[in-house]
C-alpha atoms as a PDB file:
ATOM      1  CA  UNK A   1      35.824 103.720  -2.129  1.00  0.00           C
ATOM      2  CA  UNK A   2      38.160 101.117  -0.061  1.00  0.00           C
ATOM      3  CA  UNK A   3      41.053 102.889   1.172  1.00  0.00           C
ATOM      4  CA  UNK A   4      43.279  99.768  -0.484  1.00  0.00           C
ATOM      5  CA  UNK A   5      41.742 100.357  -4.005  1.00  0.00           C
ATOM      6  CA  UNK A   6      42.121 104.733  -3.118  1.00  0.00           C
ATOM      7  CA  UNK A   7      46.072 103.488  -2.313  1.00  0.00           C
ATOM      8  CA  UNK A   8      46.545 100.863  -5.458  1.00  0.00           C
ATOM      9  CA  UNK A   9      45.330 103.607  -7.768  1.00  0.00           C
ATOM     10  CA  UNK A  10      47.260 106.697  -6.581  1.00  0.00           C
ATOM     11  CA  UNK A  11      50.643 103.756  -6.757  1.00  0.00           C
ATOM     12  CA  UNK A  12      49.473 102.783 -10.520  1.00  0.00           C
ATOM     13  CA  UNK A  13      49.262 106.398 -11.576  1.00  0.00           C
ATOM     14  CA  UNK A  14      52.667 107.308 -10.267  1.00  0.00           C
ATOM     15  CA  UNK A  15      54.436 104.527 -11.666  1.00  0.00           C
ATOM     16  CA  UNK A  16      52.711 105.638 -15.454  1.00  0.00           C
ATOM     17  CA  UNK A  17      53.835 109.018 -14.855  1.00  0.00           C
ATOM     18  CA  UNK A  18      57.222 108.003 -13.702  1.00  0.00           C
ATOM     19  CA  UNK A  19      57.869 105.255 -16.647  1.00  0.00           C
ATOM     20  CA  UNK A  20      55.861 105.961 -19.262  1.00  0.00           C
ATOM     21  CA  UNK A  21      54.928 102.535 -19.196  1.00  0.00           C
ATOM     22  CA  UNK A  22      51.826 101.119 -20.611  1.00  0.00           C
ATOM     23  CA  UNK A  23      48.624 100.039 -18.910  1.00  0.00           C
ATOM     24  CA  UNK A  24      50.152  96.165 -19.762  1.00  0.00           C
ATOM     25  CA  UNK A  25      53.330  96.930 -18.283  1.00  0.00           C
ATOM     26  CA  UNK A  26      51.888  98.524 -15.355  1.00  0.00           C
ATOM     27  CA  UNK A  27      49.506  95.283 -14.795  1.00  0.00           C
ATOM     28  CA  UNK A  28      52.206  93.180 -15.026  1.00  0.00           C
ATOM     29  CA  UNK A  29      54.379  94.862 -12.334  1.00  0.00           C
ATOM     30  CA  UNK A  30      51.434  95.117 -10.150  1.00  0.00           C
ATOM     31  CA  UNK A  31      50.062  91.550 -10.365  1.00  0.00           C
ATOM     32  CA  UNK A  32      46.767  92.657 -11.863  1.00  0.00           C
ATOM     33  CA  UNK A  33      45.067  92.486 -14.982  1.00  0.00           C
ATOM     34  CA  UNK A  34      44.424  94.958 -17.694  1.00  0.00           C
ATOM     35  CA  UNK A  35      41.428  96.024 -16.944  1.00  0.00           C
ATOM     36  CA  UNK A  36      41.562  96.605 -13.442  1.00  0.00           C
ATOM     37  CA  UNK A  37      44.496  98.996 -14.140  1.00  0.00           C
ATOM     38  CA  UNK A  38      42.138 100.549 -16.845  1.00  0.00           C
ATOM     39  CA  UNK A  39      39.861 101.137 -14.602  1.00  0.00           C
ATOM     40  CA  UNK A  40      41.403 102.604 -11.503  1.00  0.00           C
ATOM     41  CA  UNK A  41      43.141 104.517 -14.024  1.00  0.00           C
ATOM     42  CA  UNK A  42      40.689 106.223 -16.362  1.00  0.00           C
ATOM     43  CA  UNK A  43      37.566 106.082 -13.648  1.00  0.00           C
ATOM     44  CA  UNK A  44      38.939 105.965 -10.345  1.00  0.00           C
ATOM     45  CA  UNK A  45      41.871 108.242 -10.694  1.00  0.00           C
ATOM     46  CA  UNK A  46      39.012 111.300 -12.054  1.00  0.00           C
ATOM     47  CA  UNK A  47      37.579 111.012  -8.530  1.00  0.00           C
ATOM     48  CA  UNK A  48      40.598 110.883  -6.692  1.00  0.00           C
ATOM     49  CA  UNK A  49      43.114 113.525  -8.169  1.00  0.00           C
ATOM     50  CA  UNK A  50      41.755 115.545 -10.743  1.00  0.00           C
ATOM     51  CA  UNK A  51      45.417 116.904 -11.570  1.00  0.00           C
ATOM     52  CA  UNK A  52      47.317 113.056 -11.289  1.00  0.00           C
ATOM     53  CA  UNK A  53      44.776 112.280 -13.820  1.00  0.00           C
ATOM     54  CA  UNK A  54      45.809 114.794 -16.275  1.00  0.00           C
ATOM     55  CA  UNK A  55      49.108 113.819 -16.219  1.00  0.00           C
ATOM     56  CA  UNK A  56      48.229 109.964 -16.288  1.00  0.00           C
ATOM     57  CA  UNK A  57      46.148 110.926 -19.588  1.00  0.00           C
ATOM     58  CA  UNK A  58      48.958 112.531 -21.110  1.00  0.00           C
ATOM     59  CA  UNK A  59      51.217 109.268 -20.958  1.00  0.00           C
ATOM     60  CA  UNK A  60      48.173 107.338 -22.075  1.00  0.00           C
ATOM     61  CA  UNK A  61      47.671 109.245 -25.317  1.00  0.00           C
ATOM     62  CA  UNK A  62      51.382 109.490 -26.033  1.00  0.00           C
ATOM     63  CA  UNK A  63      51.393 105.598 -25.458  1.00  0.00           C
ATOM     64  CA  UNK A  64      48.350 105.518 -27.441  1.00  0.00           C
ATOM     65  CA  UNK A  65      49.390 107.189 -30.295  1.00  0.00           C
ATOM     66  CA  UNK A  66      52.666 104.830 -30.597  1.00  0.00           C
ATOM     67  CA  UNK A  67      51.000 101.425 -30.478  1.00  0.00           C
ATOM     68  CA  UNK A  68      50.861 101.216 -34.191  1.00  0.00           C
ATOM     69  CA  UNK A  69      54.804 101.351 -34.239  1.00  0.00           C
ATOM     70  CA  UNK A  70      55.061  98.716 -31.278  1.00  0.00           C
ATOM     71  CA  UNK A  71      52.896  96.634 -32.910  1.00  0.00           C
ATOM     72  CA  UNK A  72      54.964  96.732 -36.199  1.00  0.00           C
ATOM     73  CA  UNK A  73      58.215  96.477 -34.577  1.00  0.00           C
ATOM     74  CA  UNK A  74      56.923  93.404 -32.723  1.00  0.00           C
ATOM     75  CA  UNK A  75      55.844  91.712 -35.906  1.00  0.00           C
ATOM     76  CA  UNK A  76      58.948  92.766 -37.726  1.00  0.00           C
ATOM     77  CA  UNK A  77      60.809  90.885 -34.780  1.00  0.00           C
ATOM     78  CA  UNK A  78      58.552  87.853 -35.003  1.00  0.00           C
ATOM     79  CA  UNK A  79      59.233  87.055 -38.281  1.00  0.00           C
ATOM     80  CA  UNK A  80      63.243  88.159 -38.224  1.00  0.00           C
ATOM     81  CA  UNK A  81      63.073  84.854 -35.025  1.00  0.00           C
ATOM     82  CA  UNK A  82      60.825  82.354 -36.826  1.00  0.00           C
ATOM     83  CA  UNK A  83      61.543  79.382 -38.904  1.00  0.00           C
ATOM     84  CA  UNK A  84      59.171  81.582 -41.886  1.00  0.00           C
ATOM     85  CA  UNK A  85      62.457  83.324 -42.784  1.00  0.00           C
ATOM     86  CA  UNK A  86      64.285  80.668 -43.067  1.00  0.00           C
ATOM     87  CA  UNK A  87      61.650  78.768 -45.527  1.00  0.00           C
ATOM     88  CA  UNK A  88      61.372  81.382 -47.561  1.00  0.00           C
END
């Protein structure tokens, strides 16, 4: 492994476990896309630091297991900001 992709995925994992941001977010700070970030994170990481990867997991599921309520709250706010609301 390239010691810049080693370095990019030991930074990505530390900002997760410091913000409990999602693997989105985390693209989006880091200029790169989704998957990459998926990747380094949930293949990479395992190979690197056994223990980082625990705790990277643990944000992941608890991000995870919210997305439902994101996703509703997101909606909710589309439709409070549209023109629909005010047809209706």
């Amino acid at each position: 492994m390239k010691a810049y992709i080693k370095e990019r995925t030991i930074q990505t994992a530390n900002y997760i476990i410091e913000t409990n941001n999602t693997i989105r977010q985390t693209a989006e700070v880091f200029n790169l896309s989704k998957s990459t970030v998926h990747n380094d994170l949930s293949k990479r990481l395992q190979k690197i630091d056994t223990k980082l990867m625990g705790q990277v997991q643990k944000v992941l599921d608890k991000n995870f297991s919210e997305k439902h309520i994101r996703g509703g709250l997101s909606t909710k706010r589309k439709y409070e900001n549209s023109s629909v609301k005010e047809k209706c």
